[in-house]
Protein backbone atom coordinates (compact mmCIF):
# COMPACT_ATOMS: atom_id res chain seq x y z
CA UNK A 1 74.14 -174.98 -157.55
CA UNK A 2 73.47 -178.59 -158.15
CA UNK A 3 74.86 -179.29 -155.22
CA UNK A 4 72.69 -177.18 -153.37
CA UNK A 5 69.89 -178.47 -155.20
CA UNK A 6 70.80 -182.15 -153.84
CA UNK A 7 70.82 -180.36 -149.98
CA UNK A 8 67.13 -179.52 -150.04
CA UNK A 9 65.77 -182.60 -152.35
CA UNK A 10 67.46 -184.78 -149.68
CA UNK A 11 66.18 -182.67 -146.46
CA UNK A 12 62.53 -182.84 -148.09
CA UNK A 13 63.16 -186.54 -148.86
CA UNK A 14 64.07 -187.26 -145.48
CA UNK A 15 61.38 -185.07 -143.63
CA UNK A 16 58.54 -186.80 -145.67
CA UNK A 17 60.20 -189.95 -145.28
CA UNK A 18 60.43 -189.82 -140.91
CA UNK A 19 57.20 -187.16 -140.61
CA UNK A 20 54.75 -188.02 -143.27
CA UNK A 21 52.54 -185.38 -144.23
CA UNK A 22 48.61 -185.64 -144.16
CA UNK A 23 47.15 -186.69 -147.43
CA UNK A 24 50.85 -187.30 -148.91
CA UNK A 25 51.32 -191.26 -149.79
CA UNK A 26 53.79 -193.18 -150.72
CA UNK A 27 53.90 -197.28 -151.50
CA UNK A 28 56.98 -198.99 -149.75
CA UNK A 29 58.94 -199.95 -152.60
CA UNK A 30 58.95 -196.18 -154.31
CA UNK A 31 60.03 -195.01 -150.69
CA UNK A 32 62.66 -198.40 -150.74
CA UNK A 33 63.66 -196.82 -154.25
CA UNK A 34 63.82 -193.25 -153.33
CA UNK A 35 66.11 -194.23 -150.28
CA UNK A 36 68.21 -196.35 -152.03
CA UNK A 37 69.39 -194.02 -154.44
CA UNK A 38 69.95 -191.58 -152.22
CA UNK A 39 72.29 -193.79 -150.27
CA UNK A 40 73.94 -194.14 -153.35
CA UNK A 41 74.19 -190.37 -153.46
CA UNK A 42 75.03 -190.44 -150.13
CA UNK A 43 78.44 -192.49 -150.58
CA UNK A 44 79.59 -190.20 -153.24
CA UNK A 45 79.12 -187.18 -151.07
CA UNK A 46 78.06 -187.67 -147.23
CA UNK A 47 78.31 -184.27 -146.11
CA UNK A 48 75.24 -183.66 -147.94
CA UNK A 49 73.17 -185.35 -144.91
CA UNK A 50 74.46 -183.37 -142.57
CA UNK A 51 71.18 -180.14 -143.13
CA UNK A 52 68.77 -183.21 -143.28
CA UNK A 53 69.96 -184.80 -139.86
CA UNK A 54 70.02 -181.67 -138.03
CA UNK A 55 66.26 -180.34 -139.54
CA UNK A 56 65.36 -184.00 -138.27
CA UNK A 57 66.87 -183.92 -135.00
CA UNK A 58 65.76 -180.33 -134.25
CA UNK A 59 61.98 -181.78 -134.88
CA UNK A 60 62.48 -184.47 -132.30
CA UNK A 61 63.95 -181.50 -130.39
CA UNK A 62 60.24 -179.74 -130.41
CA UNK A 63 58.38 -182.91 -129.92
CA UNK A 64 60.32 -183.59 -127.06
CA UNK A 65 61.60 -187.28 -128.16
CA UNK A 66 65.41 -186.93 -127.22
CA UNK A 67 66.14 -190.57 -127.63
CA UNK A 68 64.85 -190.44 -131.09
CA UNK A 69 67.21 -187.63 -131.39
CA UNK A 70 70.20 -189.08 -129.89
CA UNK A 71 70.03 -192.09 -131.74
CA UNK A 72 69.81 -190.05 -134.98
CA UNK A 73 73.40 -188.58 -134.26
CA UNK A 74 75.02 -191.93 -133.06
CA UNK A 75 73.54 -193.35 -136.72
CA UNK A 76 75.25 -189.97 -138.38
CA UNK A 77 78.48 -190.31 -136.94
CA UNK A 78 78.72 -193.95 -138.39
CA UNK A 79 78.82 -191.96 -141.50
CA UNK A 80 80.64 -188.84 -140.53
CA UNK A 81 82.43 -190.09 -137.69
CA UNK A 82 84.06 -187.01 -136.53
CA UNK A 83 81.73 -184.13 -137.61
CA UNK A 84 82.31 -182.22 -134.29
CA UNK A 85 78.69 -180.67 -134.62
CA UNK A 86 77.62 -183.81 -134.68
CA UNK A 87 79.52 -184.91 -131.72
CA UNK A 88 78.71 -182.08 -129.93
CA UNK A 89 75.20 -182.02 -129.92
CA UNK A 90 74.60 -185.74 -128.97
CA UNK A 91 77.27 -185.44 -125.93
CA UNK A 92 74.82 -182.33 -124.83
CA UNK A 93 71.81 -184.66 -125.28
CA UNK A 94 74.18 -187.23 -122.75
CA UNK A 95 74.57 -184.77 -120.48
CA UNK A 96 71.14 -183.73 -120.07
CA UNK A 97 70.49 -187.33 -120.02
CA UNK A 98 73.13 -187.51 -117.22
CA UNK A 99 74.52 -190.35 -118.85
CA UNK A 100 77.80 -188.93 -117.90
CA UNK A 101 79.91 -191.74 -119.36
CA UNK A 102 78.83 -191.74 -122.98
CA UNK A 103 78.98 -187.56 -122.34
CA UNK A 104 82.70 -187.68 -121.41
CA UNK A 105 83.35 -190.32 -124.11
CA UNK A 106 81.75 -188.03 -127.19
CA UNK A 107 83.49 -184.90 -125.92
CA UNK A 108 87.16 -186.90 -125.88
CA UNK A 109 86.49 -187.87 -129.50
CA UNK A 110 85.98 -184.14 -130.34
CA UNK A 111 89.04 -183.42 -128.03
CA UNK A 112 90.73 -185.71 -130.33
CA UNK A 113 89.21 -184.57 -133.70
CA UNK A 114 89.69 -181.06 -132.52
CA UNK A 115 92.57 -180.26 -130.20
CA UNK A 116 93.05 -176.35 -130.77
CA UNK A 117 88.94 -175.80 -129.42
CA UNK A 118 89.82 -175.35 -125.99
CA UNK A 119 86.43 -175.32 -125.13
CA UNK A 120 86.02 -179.15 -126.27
CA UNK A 121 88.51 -179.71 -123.33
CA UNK A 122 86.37 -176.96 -120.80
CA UNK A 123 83.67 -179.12 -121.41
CA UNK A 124 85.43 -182.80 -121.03
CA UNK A 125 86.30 -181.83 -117.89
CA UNK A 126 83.03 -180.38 -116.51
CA UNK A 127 81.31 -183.74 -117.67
CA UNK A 128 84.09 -184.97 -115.59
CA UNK A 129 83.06 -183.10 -112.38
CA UNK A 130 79.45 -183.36 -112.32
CA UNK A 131 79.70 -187.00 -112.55
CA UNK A 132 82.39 -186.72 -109.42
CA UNK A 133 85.61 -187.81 -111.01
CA UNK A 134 87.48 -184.87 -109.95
CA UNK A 135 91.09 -186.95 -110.69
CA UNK A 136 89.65 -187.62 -114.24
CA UNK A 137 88.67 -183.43 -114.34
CA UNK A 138 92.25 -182.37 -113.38
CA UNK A 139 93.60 -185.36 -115.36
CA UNK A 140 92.02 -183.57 -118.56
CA UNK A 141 94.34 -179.98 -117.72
CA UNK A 142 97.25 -181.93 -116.50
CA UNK A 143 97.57 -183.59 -120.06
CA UNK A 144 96.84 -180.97 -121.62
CA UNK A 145 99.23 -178.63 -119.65
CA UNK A 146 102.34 -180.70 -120.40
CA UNK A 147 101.96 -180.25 -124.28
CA UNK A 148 100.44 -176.75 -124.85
CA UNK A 149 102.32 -173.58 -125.12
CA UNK A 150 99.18 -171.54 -125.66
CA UNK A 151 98.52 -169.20 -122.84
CA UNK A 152 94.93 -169.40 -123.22
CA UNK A 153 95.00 -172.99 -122.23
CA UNK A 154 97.03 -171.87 -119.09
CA UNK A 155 94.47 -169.16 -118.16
CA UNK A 156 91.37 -172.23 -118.37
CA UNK A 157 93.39 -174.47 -116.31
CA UNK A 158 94.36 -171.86 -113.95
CA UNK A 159 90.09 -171.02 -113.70
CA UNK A 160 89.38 -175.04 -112.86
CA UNK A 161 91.90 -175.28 -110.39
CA UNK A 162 90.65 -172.32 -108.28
CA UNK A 163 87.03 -173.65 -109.45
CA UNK A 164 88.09 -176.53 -106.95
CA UNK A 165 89.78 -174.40 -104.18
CA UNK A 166 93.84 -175.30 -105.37
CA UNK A 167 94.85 -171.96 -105.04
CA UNK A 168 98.61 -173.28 -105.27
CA UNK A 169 98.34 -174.83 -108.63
CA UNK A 170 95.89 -171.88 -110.08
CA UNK A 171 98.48 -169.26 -109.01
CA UNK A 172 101.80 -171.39 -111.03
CA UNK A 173 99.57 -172.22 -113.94
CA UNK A 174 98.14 -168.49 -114.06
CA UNK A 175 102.16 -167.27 -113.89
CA UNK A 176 102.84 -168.93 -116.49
CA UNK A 177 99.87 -167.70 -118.92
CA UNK A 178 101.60 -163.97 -117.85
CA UNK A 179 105.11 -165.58 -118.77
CA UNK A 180 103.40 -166.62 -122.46
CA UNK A 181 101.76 -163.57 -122.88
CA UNK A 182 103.17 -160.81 -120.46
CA UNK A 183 100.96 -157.57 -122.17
CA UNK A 184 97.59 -159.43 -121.10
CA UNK A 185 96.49 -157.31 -118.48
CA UNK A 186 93.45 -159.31 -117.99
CA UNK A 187 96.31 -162.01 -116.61
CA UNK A 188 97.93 -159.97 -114.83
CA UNK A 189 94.76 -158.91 -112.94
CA UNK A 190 93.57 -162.41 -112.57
CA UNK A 191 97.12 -163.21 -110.73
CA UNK A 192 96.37 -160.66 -108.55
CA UNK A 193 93.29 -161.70 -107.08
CA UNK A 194 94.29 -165.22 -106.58
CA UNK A 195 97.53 -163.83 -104.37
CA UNK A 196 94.72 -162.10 -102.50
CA UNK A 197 92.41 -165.32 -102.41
CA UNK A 198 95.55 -167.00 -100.93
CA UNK A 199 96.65 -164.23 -98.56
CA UNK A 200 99.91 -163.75 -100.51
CA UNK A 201 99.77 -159.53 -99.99
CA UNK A 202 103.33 -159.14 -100.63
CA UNK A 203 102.98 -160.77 -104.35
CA UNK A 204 99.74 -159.18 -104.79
CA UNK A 205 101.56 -155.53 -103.86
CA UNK A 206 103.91 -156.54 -106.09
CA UNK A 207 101.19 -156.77 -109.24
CA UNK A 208 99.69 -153.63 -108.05
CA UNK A 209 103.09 -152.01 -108.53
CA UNK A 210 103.81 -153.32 -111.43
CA UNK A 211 100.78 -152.18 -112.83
CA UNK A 212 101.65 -148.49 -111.28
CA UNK A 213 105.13 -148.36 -113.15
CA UNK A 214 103.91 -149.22 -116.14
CA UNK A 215 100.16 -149.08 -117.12
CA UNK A 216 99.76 -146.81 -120.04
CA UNK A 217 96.21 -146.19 -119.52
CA UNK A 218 94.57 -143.73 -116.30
CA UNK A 219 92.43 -146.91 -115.40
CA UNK A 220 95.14 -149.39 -115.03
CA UNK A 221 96.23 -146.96 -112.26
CA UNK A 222 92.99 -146.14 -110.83
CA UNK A 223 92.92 -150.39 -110.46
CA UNK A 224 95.83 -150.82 -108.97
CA UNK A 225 95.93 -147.95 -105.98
CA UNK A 226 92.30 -149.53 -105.46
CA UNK A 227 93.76 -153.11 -105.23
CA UNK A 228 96.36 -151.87 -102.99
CA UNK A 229 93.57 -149.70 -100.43
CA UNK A 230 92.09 -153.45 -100.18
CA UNK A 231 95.40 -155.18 -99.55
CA UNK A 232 96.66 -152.65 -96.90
CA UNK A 233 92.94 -152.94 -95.21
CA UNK A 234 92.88 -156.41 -95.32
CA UNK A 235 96.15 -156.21 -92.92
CA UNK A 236 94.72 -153.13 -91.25
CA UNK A 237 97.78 -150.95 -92.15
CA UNK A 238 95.34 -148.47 -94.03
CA UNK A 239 97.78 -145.54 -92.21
CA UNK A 240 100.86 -146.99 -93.58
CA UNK A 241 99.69 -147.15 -97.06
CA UNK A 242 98.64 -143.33 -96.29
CA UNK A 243 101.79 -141.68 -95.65
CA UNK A 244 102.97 -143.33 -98.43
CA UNK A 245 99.89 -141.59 -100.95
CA UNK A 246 100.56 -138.31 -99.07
CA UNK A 247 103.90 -138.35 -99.90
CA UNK A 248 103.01 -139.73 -104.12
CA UNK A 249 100.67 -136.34 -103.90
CA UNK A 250 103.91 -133.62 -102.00
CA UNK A 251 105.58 -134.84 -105.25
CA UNK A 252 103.30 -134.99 -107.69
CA UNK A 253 101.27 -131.88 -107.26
CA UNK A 254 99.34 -131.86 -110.54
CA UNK A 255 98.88 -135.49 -111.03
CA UNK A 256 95.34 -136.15 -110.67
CA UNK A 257 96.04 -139.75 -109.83
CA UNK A 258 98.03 -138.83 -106.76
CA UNK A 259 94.81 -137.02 -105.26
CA UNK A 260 92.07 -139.74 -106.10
CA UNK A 261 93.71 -142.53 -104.69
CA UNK A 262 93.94 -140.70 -101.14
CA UNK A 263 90.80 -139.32 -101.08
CA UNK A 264 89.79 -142.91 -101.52
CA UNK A 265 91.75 -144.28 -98.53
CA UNK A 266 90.46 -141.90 -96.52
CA UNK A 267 86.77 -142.60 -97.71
CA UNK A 268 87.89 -146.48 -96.67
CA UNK A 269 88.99 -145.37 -93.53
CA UNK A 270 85.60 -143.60 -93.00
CA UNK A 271 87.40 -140.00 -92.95
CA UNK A 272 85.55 -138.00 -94.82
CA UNK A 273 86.32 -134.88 -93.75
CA UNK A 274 90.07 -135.43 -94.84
CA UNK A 275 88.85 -137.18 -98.05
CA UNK A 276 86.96 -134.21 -98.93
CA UNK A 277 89.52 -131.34 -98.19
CA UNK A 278 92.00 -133.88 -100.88
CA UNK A 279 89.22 -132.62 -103.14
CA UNK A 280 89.02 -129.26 -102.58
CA UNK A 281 92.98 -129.22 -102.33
CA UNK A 282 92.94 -130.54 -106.03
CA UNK A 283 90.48 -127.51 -107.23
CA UNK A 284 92.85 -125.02 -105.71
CA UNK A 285 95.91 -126.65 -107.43
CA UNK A 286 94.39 -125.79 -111.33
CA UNK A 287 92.62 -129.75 -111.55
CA UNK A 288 89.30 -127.94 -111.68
CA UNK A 289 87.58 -129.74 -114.21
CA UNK A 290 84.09 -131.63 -114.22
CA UNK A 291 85.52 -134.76 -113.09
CA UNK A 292 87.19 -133.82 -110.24
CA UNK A 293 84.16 -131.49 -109.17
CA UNK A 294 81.54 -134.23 -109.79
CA UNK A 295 83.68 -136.64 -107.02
CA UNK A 296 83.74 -133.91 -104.87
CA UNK A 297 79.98 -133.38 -105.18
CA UNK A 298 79.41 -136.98 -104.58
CA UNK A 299 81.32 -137.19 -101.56
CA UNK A 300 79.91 -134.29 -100.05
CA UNK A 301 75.92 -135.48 -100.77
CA UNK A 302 77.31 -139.20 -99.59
CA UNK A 303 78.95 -137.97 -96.44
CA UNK A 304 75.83 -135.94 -95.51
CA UNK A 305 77.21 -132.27 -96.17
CA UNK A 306 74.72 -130.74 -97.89
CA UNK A 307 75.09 -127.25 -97.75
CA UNK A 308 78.44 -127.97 -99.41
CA UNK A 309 76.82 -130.78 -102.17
CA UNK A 310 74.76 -127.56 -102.99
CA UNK A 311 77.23 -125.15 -103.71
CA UNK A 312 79.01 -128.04 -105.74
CA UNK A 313 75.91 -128.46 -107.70
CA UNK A 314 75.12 -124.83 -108.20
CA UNK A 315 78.79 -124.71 -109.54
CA UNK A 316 78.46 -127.67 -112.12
CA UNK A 317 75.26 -126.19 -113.49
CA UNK A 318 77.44 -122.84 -113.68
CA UNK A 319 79.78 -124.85 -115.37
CA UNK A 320 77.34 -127.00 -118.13
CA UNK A 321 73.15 -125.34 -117.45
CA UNK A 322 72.31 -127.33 -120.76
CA UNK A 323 72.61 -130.43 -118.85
CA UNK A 324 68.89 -130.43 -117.46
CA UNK A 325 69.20 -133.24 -115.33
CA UNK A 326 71.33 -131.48 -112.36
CA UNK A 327 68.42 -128.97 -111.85
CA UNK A 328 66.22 -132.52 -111.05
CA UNK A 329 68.82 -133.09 -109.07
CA UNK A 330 69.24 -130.42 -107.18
CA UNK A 331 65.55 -130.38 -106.23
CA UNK A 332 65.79 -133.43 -104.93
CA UNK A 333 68.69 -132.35 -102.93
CA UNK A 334 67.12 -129.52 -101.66
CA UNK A 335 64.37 -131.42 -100.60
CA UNK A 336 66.36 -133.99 -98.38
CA UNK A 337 67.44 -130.97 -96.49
CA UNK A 338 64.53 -130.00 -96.08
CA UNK A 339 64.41 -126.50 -98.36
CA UNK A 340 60.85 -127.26 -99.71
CA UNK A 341 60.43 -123.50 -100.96
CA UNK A 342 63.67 -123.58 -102.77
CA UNK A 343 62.87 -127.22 -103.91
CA UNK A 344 59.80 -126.14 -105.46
CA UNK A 345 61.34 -122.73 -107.81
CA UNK A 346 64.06 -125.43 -108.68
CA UNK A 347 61.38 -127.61 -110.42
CA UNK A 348 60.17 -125.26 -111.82
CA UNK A 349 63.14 -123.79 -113.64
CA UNK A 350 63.59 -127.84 -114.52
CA UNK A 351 60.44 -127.81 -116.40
CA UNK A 352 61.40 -124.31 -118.05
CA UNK A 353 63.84 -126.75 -119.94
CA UNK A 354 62.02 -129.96 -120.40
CA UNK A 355 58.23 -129.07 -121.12
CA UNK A 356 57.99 -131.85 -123.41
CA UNK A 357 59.47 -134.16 -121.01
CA UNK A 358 56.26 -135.99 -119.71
CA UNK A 359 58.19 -138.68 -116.69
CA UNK A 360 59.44 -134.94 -115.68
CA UNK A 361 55.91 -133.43 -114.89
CA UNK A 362 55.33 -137.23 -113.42
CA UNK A 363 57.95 -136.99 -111.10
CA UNK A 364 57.15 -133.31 -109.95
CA UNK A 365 53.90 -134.50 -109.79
CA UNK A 366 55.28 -137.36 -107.06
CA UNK A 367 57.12 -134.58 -104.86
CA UNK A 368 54.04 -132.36 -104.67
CA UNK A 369 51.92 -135.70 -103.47
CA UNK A 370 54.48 -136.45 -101.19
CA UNK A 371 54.15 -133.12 -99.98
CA UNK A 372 50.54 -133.16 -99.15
CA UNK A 373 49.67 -130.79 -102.55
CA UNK A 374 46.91 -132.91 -104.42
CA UNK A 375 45.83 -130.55 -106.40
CA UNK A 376 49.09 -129.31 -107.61
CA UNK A 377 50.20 -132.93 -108.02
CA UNK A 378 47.05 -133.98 -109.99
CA UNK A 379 48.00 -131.16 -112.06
CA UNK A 380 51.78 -132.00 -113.08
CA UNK A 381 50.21 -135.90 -113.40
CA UNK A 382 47.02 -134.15 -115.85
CA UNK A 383 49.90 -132.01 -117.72
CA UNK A 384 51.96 -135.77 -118.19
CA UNK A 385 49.21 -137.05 -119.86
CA UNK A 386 48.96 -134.50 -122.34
CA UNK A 387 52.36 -134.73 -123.00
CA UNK A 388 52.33 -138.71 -123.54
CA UNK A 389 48.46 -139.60 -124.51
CA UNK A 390 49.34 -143.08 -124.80
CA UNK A 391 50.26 -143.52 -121.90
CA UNK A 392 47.50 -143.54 -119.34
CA UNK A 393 48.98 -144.65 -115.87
CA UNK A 394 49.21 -140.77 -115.33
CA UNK A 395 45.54 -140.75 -115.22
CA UNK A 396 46.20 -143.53 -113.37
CA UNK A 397 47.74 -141.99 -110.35
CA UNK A 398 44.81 -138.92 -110.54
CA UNK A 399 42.26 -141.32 -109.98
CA UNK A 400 44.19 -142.65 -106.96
CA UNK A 401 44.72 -138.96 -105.55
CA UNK A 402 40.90 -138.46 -106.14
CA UNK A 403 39.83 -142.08 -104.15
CA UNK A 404 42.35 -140.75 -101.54
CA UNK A 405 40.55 -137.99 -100.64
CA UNK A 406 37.17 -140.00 -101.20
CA UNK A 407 36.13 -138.40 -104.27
CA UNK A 408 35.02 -141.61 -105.43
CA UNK A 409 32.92 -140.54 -108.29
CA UNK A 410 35.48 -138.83 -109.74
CA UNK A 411 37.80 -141.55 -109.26
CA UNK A 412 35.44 -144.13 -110.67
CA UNK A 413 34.82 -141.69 -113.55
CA UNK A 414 38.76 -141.34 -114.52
CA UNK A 415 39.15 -144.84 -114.41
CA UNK A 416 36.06 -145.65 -116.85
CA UNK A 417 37.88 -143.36 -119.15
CA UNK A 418 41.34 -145.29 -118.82
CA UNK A 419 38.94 -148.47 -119.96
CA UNK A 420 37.42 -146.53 -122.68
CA UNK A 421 41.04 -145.28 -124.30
CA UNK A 422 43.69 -148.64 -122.87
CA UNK A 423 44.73 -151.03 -125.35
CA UNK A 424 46.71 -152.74 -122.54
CA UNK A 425 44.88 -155.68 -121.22
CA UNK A 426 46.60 -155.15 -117.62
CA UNK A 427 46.14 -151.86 -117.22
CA UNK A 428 42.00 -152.44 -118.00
CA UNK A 429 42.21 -155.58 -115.83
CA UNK A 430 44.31 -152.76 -112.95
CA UNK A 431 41.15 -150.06 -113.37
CA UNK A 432 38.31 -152.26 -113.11
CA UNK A 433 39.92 -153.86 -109.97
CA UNK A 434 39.86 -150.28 -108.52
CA UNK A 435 36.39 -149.59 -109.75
CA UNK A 436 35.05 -152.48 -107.68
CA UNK A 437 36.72 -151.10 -104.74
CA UNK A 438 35.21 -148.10 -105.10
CA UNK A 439 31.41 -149.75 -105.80
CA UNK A 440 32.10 -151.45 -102.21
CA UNK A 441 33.21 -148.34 -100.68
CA UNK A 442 30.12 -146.21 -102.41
CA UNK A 443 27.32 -149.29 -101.66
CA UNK A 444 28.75 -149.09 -97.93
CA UNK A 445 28.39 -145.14 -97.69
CA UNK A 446 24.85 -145.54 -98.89
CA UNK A 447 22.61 -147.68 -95.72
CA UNK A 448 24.24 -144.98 -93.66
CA UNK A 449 23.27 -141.75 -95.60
CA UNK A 450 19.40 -143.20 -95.97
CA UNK A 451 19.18 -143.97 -92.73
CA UNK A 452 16.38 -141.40 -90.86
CA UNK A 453 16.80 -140.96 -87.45
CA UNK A 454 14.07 -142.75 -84.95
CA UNK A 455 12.16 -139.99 -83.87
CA UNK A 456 11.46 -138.38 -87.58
CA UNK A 457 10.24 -141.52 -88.81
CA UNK A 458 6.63 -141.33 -89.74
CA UNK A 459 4.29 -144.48 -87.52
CA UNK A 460 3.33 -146.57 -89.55
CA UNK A 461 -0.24 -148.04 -87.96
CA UNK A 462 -0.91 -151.66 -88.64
CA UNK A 463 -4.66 -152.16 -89.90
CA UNK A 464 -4.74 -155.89 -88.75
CA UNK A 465 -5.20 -154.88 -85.12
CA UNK A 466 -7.63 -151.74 -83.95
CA UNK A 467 -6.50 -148.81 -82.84
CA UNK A 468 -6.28 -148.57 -78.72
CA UNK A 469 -7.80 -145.89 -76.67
CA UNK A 470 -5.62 -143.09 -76.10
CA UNK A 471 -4.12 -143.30 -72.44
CA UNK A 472 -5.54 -140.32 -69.94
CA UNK A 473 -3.33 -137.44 -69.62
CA UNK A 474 -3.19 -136.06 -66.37
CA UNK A 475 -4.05 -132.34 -65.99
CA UNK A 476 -1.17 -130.65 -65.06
CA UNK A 477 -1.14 -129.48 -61.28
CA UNK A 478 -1.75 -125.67 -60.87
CA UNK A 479 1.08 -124.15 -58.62
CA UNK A 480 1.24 -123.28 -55.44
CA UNK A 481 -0.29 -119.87 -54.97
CA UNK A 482 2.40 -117.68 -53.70
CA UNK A 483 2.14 -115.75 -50.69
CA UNK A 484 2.58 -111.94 -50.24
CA UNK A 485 5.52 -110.60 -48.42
CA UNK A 486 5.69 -106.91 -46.97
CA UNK A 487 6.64 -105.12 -49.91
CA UNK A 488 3.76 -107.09 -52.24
């Protein structure tokens, strides 16, 4: 406690001291006092500084004054010379200084003062490379290399060296973090890719393997056949690698495994057709459960077969109806194939099971738009927003419908409302824009609906000039008198 007590009297001490604080005072020799008992304080215990220095630095921090701050540290580590906070905050304000040299020097002494923090060395050595010493960057592994057992240390080095393209160093170093630690799949899968970065295929087959005879869990499988699809198409000896599935799947009948690693070769090998029948041979062994039906479904809608991604679907929903979401789905699906009429009962049994769900009656809403239904889809957007009152973009969307179709006063009249009710500033600032666009689009209809055409306008006579003398109109000419024929 009276420690504690000596923490915060010295970090208000020292605040008032470097940031005086309007109206506060202080004559010189009480502030000469007050600091020279607390360096007397200070001998006794120094770590006591350490709250005050770091409230003080993070204040230069905020005023943007990192020199102020960087010279606090280097007059902190005088007195706690290797405090690796400390250290480690002034070599970050070196190295966004890029005062690379005085970086690299502070993050050696923490090396020193700390030699199990890896990181300290991870960071030693990027100083290293952004000032362009990459000899004093490796340097920093190499040392570190010959005296470590710790296969953590192994995996870092392993990173920087194929950080700098030395794929033959990475891969030994990287061996030897599996050799320290031979359980660490992460290793193991690390190894793996850097065979593949360096073209080794054989060594990287041999991981994969490896990872087949012995991984405990169904992922660590599922990885592996994958790595090995990529390794056999990287040599293009795809139908190699597939007699050898076919045959994993003659002998292992119900092993799901067996069946999802060749349906995914033949997907890489853009055979679908074979890649689906895998599926469908799986389902008529007994592996009929949702997993192996939802990869068949997704293959199916994928590769374009819709007719069969329907009956898949229809079958899942068999399998689980309270999962709502697959009816959405299936709309949709039965809209890309263009079944609008089933599309449309399909949404509706959706809705049967989500009326509270406003996005739902949003989205319908869409389809029907897209559709060419207004009405209907002003409807699903009017039954949204009773649903979610707060939320007023599905107003939104009927005013757009309703300027569409040029019902501007309706439009304008929605979106006064969305003013009226909004609490969000964009969304007010989003339906006034669209007001003014429809104020230019009514003030242009208008000159063209007053307009009266020439010859109804009433004359207008001018009284500054007189009135001129009706022209003469001609009598019109009497015609022709006829003359009689025989039978007149």
């Amino acid at each position: 406690m009276f420690k504690r007590e000596y923490m915060v009297l010295v970090i208000l001490v020292a605040m008032i001291l470097a940031f005086p604080v309007a109206g506060f005072s202080a004559e010189k020799a009480d502030k000469d006092a007050i600091l020279q008992e607390l360096g007397s304080f200070i001998d006794k215990n120094p770590e006591v500084i350490r709250s005050a220095i770091f409230a003080m630095a993070d204040e230069y921090a905020r005023q943007n004054k990192n020199s102020e701050a960087t010279a606090l540290y280097e007059k902190a580590l005088k007195v706690l010379p290797n405090d690796e906070e400390f250290l480690s905050r002034l070599g970050d304000l070196y190295n966004r200084e890029e005062n690379y040299a005085k970086a690299a020097e502070t993050y050696k002494k923490m090396t020193e003062a700390k030699p199990n923090n890896i990181w300290n060395f991870q960071r030693l050595s990027d100083v290293y490379t952004r000032a362009g010493d990459k000899v004093k960057a490796s340097a920093v592994w190499e040392d570190l290399l010959k005296k470590s057992s710790n296969a953590e240390v192994f995996m870092q080095a392993a990173s920087f060296y194929s950080a700098e393209n030395d794929m033959e160093k990475a891969i030994a170093v990287i061996k030897k973090a599996t050799e320290l630690m031979p359980d660490n799949t992460g290793y193991l899968q690390t190894l793996e890719g850097f065979y593949m970065r360096a073209e080794k295929f054989n060594e990287a087959e041999a991981v994969c393997n490896k990872f087949l005879a012995g991984g405990k869990e169904p992922w660590q499988k599922e990885w592996a056949s994958s790595e090995l699809i990529n390794i056999y198409q990287r040599q293009d000896k795809l139908a190699e690698l597939a007699v050898k599935f076919e045959k994993d799947l003659s002998q292992s009948a119900k092993d799901i495994s067996a069946y999802t690693k060749l349906s995914e070769l033949y997907q890489r090998n853009n055979e679908q057709d074979k890649a689906i029948a895998v599926y469908e041979k799986a389902i008529a062994a007994g592996l009929d459960d949702r997993d192996v039906n939802n990869r068949l479904l997704d293959l199916c809608e994928r590769s374009g077969k819709l007719d069969k991604a329907e009956a898949q679907l229809k079958k899942i929903i068999g399998m689980v109806p309270q999962e709502s979401y697959l009816y959405e789905r299936l709309a949709n699906m039965l809209n890309v194939a263009g079944k609008k009429d089933d599309a449309k009962k399909v949404w509706e049994q959706f809705l049967a099971k989500v009326s509270t769900d406003a996005g739902a009656f949003s989205r319908y809403g869409d389809r029907l738009n897209e559709w060419g239904d207004a009405e209907g889809a002003m409807a699903q957007y009017r039954k949204a927003q009773s649903l979610d009152a707060q939320n007023l973009w599905y107003t939104m969307r009927v005013a757009d419908i309703l300027a569409g179709k040029d019902n501007l006063d309706a439009a304008k009249k929605e979106l006064n409302g969305i003013i009226a009710k909004t609490t969000d500033s964009w969304m007010k600032q989003e339906a006034d824009r669209k007001i003014k666009d429809i104020e230019v689009r009514l003030s242009a209809q208008k000159p063209a609906a007053a307009t009266i055409p020439e010859a109804a306008a009433p004359k207008v006579e001018s009284q500054a000039k007189p009135k001129a003398p009706a022209a003469a109109v001609p009598a019109p000419e009497k015609p022709a008198k006829k003359k009689k024929g025989l039978f007149q």
